[in-house]
Protein backbone atom coordinates (compact mmCIF):
# COMPACT_ATOMS: atom_id res chain seq x y z
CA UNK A 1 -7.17 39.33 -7.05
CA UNK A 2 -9.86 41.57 -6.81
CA UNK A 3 -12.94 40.61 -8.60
CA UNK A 4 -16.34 43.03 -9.86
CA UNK A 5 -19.81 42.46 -10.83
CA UNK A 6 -19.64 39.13 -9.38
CA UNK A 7 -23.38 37.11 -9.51
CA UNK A 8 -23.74 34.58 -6.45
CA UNK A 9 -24.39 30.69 -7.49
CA UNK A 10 -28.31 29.65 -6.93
CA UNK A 11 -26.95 26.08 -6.49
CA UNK A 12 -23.52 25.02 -5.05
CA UNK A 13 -24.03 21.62 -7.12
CA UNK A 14 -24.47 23.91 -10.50
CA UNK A 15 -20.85 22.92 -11.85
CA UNK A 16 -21.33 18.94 -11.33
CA UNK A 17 -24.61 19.33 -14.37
CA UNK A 18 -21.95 20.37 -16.84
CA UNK A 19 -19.21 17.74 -15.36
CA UNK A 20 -21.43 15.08 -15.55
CA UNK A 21 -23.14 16.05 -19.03
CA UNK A 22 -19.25 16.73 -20.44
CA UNK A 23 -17.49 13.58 -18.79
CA UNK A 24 -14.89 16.07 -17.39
CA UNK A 25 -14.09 17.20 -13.68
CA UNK A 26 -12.58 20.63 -13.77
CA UNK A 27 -10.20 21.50 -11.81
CA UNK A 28 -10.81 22.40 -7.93
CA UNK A 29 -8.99 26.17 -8.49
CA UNK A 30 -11.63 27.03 -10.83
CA UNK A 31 -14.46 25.18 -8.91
CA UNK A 32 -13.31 27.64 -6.02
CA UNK A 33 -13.25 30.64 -8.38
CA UNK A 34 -16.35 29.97 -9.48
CA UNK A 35 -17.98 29.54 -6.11
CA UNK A 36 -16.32 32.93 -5.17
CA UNK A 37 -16.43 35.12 -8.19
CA UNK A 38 -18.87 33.22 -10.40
CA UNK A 39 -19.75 35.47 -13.84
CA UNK A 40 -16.98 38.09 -12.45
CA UNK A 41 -15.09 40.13 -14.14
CA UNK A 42 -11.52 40.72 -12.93
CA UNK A 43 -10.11 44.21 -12.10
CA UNK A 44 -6.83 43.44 -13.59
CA UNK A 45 -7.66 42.21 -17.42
CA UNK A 46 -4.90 42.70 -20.41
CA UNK A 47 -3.20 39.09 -21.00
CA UNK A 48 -0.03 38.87 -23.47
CA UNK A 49 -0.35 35.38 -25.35
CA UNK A 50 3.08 34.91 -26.72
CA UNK A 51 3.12 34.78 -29.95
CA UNK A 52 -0.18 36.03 -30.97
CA UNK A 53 -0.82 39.29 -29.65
CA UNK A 54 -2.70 41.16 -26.82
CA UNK A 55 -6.46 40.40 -25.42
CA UNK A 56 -8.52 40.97 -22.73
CA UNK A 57 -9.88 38.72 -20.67
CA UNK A 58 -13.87 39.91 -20.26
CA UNK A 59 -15.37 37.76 -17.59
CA UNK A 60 -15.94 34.35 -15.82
CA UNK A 61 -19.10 32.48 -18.02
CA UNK A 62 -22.09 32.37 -15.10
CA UNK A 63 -22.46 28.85 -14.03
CA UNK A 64 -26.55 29.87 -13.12
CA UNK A 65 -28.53 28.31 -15.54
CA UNK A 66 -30.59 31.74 -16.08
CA UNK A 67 -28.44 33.86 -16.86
CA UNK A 68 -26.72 35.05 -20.12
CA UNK A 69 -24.16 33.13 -21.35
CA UNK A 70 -24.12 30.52 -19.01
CA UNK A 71 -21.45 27.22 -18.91
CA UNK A 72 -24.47 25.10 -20.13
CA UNK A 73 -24.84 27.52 -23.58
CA UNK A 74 -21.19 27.34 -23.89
CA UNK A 75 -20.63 23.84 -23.82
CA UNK A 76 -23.27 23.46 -26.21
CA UNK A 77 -21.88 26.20 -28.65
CA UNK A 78 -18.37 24.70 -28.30
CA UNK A 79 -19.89 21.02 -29.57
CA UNK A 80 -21.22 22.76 -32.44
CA UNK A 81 -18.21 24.65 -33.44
CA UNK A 82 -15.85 22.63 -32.41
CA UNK A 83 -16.89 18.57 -32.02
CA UNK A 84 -13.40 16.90 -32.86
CA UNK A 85 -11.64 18.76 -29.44
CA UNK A 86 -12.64 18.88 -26.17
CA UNK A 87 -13.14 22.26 -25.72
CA UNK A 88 -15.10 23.01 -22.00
CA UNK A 89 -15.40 27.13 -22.13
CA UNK A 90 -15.30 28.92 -18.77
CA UNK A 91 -14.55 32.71 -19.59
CA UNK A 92 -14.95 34.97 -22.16
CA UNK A 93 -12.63 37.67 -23.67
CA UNK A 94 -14.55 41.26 -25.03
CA UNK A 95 -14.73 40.34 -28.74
CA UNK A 96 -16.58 37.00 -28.40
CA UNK A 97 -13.64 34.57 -27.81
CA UNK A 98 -13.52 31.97 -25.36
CA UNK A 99 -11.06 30.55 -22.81
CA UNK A 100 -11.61 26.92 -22.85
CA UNK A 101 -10.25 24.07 -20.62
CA UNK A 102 -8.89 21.78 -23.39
CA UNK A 103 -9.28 18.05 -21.80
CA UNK A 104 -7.59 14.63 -23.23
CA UNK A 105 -9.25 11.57 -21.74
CA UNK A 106 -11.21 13.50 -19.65
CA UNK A 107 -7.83 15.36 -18.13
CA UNK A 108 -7.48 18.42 -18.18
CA UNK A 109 -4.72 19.79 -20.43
CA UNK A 110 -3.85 23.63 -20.70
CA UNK A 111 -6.29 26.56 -21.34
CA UNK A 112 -6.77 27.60 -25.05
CA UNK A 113 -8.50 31.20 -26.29
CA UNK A 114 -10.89 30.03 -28.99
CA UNK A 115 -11.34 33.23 -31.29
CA UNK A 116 -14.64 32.90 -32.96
CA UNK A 117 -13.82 35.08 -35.90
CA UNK A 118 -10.73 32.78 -36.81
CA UNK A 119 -12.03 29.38 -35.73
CA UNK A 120 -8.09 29.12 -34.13
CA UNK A 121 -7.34 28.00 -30.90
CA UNK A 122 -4.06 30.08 -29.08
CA UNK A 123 -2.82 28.34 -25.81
CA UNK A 124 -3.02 30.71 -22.94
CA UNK A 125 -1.67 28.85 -20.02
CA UNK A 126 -1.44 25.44 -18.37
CA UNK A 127 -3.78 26.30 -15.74
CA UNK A 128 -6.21 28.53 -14.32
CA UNK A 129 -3.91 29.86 -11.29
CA UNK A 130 -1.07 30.70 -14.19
CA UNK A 131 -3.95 32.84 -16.62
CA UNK A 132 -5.01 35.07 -13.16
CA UNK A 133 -1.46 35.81 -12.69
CA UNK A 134 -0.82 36.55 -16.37
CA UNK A 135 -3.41 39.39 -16.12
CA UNK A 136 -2.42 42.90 -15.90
């Protein structure tokens, strides 16, 4: 998949802060994605979520602390918005939603689109692998 306006990490440890501060681990396919493509957006980016409609995905959140959103904000906005589900954010779409691994126990469980107008949650996809490939 070809990725654009991709920002490098400052710290290859960034990731572990949020897993730590969260009580999650997320999954190694997005720790790699991250690593490669961190804040990128993809060249491929309409998604189909059955049953709800067409979006777009916008871009990988930034895991650097500096920059604008970052994973840290997220996590943080999620909490507020959202405190009975564990929502962990990791992308964004172009209106303001977010694509959020959902975890149970501290497993993760599918991705879910959080639409911030709504307050609704739309699963996207079991995993991270199965959203890239969804993307047209």
């Amino acid at each position: 998949m070809e990725w654009k306006c991709v920002r490098p990490l400052q710290e290859e440890n960034l990731l572990d802060t949020v897993e730590k501060a969260c009580a999650i681990e997320y999954p190694p396919f997005y720790r790699e994605t991250v690593r490669l493509y961190n804040a990128g957006i993809p060249v491929r980016r309409k998604l189909e979520i059955a049953g709800v409609g067409a979006f777009s995905f916008g871009r990988l959140i930034s895991a650097n602390p500096g920059d604008n959103p970052n994973i840290f904000q997220t996590a943080g906005w999620m909490e507020e918005c959202e405190p009975q589900v564990d929502l962990i954010p990791f992308a964004m779409d172009n209106y303001g939603g977010l694509f959020c691994f959902r975890y149970i126990g501290g497993e993760p469980c599918g991705i879910l689109l959080w639409d911030q107008d709504s307050g609704e949650n739309y699963y996207v996809a079991e995993t991270l692998e199965e959203l890239l490939d969804m993307l047209r």
